[in-house]
C-alpha atoms as a PDB file:
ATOM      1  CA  UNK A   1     -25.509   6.884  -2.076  1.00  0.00           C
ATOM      2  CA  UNK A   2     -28.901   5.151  -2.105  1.00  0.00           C
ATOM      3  CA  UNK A   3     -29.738   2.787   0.483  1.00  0.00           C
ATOM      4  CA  UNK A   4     -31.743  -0.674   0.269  1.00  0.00           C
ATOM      5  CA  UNK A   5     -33.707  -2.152   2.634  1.00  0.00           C
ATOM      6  CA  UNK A   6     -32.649  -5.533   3.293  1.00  0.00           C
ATOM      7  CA  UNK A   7     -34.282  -8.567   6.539  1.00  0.00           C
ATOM      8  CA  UNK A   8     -31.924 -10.120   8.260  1.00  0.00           C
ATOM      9  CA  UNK A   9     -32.050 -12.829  10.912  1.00  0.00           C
ATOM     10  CA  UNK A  10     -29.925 -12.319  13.823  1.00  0.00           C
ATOM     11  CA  UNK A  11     -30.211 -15.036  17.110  1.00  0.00           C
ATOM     12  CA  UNK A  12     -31.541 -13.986  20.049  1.00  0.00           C
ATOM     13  CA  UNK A  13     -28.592 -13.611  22.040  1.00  0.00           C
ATOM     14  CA  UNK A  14     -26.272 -11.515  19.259  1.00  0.00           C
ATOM     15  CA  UNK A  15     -29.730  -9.211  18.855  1.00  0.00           C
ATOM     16  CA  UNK A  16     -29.697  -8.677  22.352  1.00  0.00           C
ATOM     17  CA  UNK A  17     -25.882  -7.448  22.250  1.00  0.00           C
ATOM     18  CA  UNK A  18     -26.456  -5.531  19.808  1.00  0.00           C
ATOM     19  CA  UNK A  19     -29.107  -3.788  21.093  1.00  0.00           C
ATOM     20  CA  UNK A  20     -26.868  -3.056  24.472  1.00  0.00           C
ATOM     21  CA  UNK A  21     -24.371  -1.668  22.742  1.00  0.00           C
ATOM     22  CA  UNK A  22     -26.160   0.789  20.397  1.00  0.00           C
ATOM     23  CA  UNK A  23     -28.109   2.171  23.577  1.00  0.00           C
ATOM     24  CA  UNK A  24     -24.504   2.652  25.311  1.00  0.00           C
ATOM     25  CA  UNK A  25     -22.857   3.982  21.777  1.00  0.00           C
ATOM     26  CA  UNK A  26     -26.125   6.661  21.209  1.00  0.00           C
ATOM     27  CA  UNK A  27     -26.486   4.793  17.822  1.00  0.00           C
ATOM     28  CA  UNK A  28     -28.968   3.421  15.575  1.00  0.00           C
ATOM     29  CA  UNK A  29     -29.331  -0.136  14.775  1.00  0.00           C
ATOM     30  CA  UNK A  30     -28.701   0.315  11.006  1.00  0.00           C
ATOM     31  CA  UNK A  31     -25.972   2.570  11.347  1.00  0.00           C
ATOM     32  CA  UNK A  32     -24.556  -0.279  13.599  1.00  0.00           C
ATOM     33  CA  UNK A  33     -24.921  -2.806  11.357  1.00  0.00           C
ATOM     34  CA  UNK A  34     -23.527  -0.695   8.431  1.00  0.00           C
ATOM     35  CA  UNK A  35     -20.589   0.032  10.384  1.00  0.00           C
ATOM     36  CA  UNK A  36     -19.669  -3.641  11.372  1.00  0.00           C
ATOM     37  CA  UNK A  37     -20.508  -4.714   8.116  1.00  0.00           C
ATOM     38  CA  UNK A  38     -17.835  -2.412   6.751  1.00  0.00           C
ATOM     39  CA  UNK A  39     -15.395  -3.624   8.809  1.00  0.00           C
ATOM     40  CA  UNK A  40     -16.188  -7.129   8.223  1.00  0.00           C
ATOM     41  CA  UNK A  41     -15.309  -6.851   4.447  1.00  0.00           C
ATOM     42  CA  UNK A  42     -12.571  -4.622   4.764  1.00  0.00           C
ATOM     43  CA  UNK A  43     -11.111  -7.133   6.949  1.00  0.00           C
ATOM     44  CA  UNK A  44     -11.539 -10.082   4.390  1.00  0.00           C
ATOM     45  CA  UNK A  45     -10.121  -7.732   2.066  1.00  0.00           C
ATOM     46  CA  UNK A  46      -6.993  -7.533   3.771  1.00  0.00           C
ATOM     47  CA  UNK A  47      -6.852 -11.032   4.764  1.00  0.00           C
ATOM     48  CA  UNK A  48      -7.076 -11.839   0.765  1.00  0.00           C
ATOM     49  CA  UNK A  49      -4.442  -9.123  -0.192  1.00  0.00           C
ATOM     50  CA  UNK A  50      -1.960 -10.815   2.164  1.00  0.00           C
ATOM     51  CA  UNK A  51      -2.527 -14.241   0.982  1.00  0.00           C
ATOM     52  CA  UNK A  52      -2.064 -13.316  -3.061  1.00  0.00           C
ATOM     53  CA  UNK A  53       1.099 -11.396  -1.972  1.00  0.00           C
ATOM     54  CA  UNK A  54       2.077 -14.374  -0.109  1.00  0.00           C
ATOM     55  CA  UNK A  55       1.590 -16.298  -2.902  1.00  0.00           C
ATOM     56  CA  UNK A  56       3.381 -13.683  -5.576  1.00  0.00           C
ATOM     57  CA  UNK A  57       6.748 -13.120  -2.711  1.00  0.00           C
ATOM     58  CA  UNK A  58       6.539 -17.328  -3.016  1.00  0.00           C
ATOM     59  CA  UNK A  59       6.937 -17.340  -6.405  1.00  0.00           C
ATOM     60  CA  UNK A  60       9.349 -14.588  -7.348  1.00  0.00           C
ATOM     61  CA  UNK A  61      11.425 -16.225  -4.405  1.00  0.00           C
ATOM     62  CA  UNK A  62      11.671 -19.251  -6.409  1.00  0.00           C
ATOM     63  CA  UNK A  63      12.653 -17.111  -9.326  1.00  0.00           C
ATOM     64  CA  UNK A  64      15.235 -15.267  -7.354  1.00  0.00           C
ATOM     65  CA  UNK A  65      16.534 -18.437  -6.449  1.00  0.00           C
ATOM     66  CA  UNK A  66      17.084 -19.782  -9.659  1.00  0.00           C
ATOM     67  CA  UNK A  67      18.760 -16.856 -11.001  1.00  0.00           C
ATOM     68  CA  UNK A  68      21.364 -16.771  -8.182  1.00  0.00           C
ATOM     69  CA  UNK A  69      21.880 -20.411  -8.882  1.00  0.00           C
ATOM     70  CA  UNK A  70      22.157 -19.568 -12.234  1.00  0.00           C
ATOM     71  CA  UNK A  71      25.352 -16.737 -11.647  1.00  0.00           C
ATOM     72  CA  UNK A  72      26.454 -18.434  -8.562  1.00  0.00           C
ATOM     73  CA  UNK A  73      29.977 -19.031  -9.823  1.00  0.00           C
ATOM     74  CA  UNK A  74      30.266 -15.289 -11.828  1.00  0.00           C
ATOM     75  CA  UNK A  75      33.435 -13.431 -10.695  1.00  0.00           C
ATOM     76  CA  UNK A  76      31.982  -9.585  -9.929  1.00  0.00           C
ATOM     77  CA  UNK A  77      35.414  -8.610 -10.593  1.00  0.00           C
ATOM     78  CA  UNK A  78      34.734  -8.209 -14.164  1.00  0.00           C
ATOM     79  CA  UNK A  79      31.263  -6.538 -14.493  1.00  0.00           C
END
């Protein structure tokens, strides 16, 4: 994997956070970065997955629906 060197801008305070916490962790700041940034988009991931199969349980629901309107009054006696 090749790596890119990218500036950011962080505020003040967050850099300052961030810079406590990698001393305590024995990290780098990169790695820390990295790391959080991974997380970040996993997370959104996930939070997108949900919402299209959301969406897909809505509409096969609908579906479903129809179709047991549809045989509603279908003896079972006779399949």
């Amino acid at each position: 994997m090749s790596a890119v060197r990218k500036n950011i801008n962080f505020p003040e305070d967050l850099l300052r956070e961030v810079n406590s916490l990698t001393k305590k962790s024995k990290t780098d700041f990169s790695k820390f970065v990295r790391e959080a940034t991974k997380e970040y988009v996993n997370n959104l991931k996930k939070e997108q997955l949900q919402k299209e199969l959301e969406e897909g349980y809505k509409a096969k629901a609908k579906l479903n629906l129809k179709i047991s309107e549809d045989f509603k009054y279908v003896d079972g006696e006779n399949i």
